[in-house]
N, C-alpha and C. Protein backbone atom coordinates (compact mmCIF):
# COMPACT_ATOMS: atom_id res chain seq x y z
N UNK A 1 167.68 123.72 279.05
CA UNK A 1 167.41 125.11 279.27
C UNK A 1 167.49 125.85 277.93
N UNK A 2 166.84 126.97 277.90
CA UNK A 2 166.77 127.63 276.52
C UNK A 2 167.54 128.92 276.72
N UNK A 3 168.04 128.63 274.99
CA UNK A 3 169.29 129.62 275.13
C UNK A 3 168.71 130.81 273.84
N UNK A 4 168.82 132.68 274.21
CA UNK A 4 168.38 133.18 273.92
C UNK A 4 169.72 133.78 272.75
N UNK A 5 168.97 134.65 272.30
CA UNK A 5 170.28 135.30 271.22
C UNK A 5 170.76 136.49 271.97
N UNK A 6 171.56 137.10 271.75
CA UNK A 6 171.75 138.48 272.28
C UNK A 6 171.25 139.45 271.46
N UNK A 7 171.14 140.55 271.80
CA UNK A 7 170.73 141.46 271.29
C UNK A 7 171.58 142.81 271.91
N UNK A 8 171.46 143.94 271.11
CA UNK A 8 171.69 145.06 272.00
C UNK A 8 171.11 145.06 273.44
N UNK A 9 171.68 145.67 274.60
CA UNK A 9 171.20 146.16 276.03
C UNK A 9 170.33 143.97 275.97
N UNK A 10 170.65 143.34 275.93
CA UNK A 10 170.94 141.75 276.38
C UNK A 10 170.19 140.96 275.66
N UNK A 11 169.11 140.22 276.06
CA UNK A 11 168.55 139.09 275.23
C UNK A 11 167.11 139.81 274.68
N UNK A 12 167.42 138.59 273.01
CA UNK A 12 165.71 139.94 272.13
C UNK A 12 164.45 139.12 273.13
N UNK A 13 164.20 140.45 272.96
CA UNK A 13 162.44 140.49 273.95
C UNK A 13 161.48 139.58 272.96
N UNK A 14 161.89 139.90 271.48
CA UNK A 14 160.73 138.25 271.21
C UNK A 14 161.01 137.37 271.60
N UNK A 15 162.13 137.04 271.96
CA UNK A 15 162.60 135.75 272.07
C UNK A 15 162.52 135.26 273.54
N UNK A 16 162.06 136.18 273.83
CA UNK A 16 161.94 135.85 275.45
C UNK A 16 160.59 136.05 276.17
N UNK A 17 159.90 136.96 274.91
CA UNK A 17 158.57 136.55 274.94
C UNK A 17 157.55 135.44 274.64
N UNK A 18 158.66 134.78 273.82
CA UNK A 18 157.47 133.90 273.43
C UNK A 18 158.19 132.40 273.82
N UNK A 19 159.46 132.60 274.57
CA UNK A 19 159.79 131.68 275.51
C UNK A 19 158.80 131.94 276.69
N UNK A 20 158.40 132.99 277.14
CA UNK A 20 157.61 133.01 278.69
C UNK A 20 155.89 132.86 278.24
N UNK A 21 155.82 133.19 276.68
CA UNK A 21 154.11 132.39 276.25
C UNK A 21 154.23 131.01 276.33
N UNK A 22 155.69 130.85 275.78
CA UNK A 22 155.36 128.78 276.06
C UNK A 22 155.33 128.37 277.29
N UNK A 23 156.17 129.19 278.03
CA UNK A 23 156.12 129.03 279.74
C UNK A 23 154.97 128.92 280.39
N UNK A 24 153.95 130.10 279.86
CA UNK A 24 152.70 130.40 280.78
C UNK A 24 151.67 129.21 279.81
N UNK A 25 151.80 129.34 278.71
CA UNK A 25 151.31 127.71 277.61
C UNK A 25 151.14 126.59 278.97
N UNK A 26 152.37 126.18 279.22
CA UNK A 26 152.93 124.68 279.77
C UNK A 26 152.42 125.18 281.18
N UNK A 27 152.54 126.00 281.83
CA UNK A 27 152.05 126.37 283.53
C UNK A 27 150.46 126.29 283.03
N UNK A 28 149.65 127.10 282.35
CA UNK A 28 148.32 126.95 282.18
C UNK A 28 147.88 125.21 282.19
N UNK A 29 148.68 124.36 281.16
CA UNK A 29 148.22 123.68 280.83
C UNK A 29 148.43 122.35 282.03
N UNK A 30 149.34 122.94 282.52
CA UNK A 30 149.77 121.73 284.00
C UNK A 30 148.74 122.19 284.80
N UNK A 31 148.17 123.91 285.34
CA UNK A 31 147.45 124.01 286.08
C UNK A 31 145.87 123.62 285.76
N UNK A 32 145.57 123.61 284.80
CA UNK A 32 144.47 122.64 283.87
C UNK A 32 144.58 120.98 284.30
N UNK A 33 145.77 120.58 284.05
CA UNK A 33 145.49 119.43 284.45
C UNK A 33 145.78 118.52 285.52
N UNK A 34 145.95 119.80 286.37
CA UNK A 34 146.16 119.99 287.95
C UNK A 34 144.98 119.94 288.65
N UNK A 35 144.21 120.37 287.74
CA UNK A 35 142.19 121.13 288.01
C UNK A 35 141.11 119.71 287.88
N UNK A 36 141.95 119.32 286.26
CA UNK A 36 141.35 117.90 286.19
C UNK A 36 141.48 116.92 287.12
N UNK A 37 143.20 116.44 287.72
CA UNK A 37 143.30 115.54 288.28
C UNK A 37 142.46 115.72 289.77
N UNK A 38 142.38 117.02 290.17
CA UNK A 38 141.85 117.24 291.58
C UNK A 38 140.20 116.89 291.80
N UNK A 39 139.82 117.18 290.16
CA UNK A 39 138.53 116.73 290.28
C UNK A 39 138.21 115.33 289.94
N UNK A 40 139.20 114.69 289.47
CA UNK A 40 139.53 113.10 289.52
C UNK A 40 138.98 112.47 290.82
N UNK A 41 140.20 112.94 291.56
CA UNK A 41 140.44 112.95 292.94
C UNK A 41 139.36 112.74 293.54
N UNK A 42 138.65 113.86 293.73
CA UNK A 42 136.89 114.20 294.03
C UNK A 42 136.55 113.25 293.78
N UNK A 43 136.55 113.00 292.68
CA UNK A 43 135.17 111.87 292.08
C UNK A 43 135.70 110.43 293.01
N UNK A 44 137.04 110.34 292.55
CA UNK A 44 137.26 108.86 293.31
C UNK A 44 137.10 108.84 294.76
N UNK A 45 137.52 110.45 295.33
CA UNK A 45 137.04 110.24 296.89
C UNK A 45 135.35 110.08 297.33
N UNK A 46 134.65 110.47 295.85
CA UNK A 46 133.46 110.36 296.22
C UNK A 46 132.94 109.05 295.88
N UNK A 47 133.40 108.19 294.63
CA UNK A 47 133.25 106.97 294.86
C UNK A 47 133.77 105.72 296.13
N UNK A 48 134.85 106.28 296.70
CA UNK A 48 135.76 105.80 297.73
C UNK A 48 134.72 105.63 298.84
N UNK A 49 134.21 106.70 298.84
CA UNK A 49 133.12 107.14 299.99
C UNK A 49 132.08 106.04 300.00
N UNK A 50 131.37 105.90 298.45
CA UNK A 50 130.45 104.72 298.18
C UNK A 50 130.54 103.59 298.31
N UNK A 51 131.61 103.43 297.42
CA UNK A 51 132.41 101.91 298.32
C UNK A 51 132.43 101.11 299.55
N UNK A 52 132.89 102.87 300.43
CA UNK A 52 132.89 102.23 301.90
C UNK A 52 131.21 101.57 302.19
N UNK A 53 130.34 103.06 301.99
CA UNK A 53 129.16 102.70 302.51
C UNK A 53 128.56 101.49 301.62
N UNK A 54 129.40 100.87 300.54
CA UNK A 54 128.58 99.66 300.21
C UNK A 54 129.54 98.38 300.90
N UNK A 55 130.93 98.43 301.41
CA UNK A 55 131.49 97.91 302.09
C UNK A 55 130.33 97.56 303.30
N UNK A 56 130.18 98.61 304.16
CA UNK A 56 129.45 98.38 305.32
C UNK A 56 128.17 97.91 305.21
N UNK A 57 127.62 98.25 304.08
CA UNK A 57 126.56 97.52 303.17
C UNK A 57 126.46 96.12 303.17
N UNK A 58 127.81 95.89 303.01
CA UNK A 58 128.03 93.87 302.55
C UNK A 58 128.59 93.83 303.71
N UNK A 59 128.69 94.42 304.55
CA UNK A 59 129.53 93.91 305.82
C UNK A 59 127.87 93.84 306.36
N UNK A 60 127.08 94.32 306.37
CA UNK A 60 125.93 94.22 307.09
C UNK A 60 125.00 92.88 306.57
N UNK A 61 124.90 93.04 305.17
CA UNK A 61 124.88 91.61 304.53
C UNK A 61 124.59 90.62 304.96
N UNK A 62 126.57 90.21 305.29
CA UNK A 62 127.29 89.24 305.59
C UNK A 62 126.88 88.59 306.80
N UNK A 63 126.99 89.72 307.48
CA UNK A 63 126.18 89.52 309.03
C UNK A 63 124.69 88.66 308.95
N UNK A 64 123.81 89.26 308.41
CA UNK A 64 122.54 88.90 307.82
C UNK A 64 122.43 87.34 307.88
N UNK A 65 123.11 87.40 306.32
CA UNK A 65 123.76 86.28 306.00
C UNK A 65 124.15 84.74 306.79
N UNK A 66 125.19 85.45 308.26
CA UNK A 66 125.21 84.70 308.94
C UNK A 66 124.43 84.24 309.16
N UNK A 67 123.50 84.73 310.07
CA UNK A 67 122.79 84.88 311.50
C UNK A 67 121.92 83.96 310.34
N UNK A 68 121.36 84.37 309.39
CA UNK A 68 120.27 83.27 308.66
C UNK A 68 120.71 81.57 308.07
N UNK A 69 122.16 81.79 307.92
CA UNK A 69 122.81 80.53 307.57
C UNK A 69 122.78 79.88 309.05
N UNK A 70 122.94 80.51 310.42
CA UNK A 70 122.90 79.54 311.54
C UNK A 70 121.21 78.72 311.60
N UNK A 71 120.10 80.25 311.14
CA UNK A 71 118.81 80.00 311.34
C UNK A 71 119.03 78.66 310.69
N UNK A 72 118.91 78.29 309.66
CA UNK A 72 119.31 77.49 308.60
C UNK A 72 119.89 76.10 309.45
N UNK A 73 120.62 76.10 309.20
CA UNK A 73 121.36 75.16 310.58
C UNK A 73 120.38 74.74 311.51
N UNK A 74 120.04 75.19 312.72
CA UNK A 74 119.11 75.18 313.38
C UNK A 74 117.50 74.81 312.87
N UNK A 75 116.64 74.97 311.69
CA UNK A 75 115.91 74.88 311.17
C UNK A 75 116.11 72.95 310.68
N UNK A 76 117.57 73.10 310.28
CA UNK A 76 117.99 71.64 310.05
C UNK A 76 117.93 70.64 310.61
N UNK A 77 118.38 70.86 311.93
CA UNK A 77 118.90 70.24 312.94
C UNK A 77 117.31 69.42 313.52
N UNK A 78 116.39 70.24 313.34
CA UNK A 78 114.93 70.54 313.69
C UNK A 78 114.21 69.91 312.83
N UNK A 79 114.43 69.63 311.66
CA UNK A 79 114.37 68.66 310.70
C UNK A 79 114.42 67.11 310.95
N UNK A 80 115.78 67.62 310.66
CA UNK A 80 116.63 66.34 311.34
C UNK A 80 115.90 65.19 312.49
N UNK A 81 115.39 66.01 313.48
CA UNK A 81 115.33 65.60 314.56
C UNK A 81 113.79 65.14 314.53
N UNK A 82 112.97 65.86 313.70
CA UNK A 82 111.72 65.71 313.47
C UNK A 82 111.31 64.23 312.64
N UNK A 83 112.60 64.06 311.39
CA UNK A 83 112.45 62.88 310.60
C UNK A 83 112.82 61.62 311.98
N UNK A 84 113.56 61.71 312.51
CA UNK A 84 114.48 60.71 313.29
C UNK A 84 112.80 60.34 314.62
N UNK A 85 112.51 61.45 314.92
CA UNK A 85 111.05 61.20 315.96
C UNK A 85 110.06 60.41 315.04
N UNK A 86 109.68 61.05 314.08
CA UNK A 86 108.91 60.11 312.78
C UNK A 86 109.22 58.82 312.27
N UNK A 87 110.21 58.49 312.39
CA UNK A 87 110.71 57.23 312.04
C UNK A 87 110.27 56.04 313.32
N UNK A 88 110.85 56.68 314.38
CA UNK A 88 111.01 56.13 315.30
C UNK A 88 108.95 55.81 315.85
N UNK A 89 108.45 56.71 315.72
CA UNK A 89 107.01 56.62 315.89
C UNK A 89 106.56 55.74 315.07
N UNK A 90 107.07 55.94 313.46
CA UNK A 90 106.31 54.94 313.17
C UNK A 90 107.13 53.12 313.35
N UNK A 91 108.47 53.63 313.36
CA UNK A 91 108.68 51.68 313.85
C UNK A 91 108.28 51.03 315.46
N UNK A 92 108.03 52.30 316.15
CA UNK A 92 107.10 51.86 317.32
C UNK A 92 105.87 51.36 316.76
N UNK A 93 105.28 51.67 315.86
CA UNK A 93 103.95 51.20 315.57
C UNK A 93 104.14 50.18 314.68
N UNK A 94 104.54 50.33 313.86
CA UNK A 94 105.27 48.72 313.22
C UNK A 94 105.19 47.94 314.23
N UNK A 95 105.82 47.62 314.92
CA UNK A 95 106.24 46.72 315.93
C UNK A 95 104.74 46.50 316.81
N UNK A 96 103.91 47.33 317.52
CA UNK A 96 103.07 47.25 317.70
C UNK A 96 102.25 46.58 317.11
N UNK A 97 102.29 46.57 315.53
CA UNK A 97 100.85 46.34 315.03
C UNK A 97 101.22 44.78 314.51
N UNK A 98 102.57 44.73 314.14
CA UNK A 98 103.04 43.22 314.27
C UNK A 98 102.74 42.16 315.38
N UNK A 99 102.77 43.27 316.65
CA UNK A 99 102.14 42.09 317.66
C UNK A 99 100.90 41.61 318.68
N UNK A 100 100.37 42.95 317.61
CA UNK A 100 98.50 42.71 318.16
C UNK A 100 98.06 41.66 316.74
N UNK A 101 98.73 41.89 315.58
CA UNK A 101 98.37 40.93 314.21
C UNK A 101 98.93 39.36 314.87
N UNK A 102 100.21 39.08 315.47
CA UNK A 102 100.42 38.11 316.26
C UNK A 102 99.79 37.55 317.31
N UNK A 103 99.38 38.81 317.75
CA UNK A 103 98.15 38.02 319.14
C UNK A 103 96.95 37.91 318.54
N UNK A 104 96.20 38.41 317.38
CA UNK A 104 95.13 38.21 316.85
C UNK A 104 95.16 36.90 316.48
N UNK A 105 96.20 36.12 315.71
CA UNK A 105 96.71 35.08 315.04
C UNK A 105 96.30 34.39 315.94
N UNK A 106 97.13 34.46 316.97
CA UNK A 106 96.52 33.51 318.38
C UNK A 106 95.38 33.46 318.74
N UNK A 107 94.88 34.53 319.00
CA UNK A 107 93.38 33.98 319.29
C UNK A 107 92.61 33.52 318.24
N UNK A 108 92.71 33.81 317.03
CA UNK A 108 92.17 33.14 316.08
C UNK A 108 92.27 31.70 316.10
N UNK A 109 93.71 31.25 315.95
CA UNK A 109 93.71 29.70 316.42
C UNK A 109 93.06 29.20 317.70
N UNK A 110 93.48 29.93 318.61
CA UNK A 110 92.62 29.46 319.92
C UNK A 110 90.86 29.06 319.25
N UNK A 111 90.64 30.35 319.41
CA UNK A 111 88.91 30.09 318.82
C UNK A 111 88.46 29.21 317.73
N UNK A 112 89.51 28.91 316.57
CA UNK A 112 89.36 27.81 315.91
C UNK A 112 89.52 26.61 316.19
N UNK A 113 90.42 25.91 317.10
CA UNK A 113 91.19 25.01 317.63
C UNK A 113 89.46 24.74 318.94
N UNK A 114 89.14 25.78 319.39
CA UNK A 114 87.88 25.46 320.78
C UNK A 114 86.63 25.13 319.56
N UNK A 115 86.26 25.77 318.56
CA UNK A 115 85.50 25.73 317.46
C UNK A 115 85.51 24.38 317.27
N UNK A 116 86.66 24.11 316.83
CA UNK A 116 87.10 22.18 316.35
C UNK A 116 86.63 21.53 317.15
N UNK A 117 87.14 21.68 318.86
CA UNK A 117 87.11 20.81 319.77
C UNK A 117 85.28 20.75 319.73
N UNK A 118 84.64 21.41 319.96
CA UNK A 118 83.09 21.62 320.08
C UNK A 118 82.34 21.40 319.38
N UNK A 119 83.02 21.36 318.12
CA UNK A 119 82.17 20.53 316.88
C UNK A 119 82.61 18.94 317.19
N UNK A 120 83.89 18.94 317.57
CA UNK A 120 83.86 17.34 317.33
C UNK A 120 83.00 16.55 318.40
N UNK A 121 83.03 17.38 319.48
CA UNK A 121 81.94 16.83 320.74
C UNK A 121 80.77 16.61 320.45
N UNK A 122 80.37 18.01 319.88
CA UNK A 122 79.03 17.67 319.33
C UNK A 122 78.65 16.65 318.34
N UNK A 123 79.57 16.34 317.28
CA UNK A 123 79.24 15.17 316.44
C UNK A 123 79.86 13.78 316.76
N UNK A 124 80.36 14.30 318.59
CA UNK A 124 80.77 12.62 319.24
C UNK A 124 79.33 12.49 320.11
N UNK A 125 78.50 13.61 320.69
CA UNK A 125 77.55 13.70 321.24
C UNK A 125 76.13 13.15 320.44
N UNK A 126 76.08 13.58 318.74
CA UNK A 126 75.26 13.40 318.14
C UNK A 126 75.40 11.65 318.16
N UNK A 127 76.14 11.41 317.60
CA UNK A 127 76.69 9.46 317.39
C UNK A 127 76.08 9.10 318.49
N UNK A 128 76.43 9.59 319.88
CA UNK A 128 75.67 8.56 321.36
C UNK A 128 74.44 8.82 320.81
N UNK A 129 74.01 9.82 320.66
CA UNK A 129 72.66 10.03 320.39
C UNK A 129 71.68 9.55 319.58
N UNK A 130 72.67 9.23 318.14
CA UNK A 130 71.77 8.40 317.44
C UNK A 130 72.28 7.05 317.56
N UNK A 131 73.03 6.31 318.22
CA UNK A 131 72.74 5.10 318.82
C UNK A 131 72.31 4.88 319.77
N UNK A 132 71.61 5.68 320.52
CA UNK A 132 70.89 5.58 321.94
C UNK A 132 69.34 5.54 321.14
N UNK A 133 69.12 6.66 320.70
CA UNK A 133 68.34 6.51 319.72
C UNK A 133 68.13 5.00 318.82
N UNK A 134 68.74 4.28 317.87
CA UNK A 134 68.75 3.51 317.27
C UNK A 134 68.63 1.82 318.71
N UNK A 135 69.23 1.96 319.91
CA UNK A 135 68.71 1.07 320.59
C UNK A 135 67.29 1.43 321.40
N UNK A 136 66.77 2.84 321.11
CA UNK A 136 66.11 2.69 321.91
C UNK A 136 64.93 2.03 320.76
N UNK A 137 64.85 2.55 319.74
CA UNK A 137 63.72 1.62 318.72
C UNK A 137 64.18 0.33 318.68
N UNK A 138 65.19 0.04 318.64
CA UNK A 138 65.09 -1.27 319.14
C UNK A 138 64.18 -2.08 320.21
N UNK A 139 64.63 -1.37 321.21
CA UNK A 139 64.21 -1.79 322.16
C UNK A 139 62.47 -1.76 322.19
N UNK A 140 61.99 -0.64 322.05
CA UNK A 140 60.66 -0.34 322.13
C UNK A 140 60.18 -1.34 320.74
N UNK A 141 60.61 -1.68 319.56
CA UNK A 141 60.10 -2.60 318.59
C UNK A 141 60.31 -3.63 319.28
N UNK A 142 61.40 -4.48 320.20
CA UNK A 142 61.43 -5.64 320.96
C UNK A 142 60.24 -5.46 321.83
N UNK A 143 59.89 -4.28 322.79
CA UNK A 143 58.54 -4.68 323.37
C UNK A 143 57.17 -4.60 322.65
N UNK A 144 57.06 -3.83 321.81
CA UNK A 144 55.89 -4.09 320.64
C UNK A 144 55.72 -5.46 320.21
N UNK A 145 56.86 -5.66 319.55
CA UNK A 145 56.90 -7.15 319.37
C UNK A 145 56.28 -8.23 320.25
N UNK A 146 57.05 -8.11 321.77
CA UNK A 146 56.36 -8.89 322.82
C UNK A 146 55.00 -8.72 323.01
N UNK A 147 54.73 -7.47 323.18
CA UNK A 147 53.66 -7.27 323.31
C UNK A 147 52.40 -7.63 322.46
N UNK A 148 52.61 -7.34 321.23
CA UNK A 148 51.95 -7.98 319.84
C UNK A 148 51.73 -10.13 320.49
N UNK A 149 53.07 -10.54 320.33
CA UNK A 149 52.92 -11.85 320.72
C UNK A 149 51.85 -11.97 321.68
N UNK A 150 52.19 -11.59 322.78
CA UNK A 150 51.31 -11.69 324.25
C UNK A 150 49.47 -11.17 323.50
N UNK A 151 49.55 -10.58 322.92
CA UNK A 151 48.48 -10.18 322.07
C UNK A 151 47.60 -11.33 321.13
N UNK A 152 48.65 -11.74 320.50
CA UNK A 152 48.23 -13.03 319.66
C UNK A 152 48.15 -14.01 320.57
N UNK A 153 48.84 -14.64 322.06
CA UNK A 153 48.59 -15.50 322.38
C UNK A 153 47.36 -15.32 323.42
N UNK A 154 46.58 -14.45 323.54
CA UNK A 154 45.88 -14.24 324.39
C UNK A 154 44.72 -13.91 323.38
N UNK A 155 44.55 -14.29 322.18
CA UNK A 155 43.70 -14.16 321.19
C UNK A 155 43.74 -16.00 320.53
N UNK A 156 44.68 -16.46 321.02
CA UNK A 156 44.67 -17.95 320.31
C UNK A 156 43.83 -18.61 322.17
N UNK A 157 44.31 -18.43 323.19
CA UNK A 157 43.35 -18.95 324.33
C UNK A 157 41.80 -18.20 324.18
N UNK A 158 41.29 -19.09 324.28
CA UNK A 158 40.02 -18.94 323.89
C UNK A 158 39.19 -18.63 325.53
N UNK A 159 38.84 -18.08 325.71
CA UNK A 159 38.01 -17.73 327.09
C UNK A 159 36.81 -18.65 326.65
């Protein structure tokens, strides 16, 4: 606390004047920065304010966010399920085509194997043939022959 001097009739008026200028000094200057902090205040309640609405902003987001990370998921799953059908289609056809190439195989042998058999007939058929053939000139040169003889001997009797 501040201590004044005395004076006649009580304490000197400079001294108590310019104790109550430093007074109203220090009150001005608190109510100044009473003025500032309030408009601090302001500002941060008005950023506070922004915040929120960017809070609810990212809270809306987030939500977004979700709902597209499930899409996502779901889109996957759909994927997923699409490769697993594809696979499966094509080792159905694999398998398929393995056993029409297997039954082709077969009939190929079949038809080669009847091919064989039918050639060999035919060139067991040709053989009778050309020894049926080969006796039959025989045979027909054996009656030429006779016949020739019977020819000559009916040319050696003299009519």
């Amino acid at each position: 606390m501040e201590k004044f001097s005395r004076v006649l009739r009580g304490y000197d008026p400079d001294e108590v004047n310019a104790f109550l200028d430093q007074i109203i000094r220090q009150v001005e200057a608190m109510v100044n920065d009473i003025k500032i902090k309030d408009a601090k205040i302001a500002s941060l309640k008005e950023q506070v304010n922004g915040m929120n609405d960017e809070i609810a902003n990212v809270d809306h987001l987030k939500e977004k966010l979700a709902q597209y990370e499930r899409i996502e998921g779901t889109l996957n799953r759909a994927i997923i399920m699409a490769q697993k059908t594809s696979d499966q289609i094509k080792s159905t056809a694999h398998r398929e085509s393995e056993i029409l190439i297997e039954d082709a195989k077969k009939n190929a042998s079949r038809i080669v194997n009847e091919a064989l058999l039918k050639a060999e007939k035919t060139e067991a058929e040709t053989a009778m043939l050309r020894r049926n053939i080969n006796v039959f000139k025989r045979k027909l040169k054996d009656i030429i022959e006779s016949q020739l003889e019977i020819v000559e001997d009916i040319e050696k009797v003299e009519i």
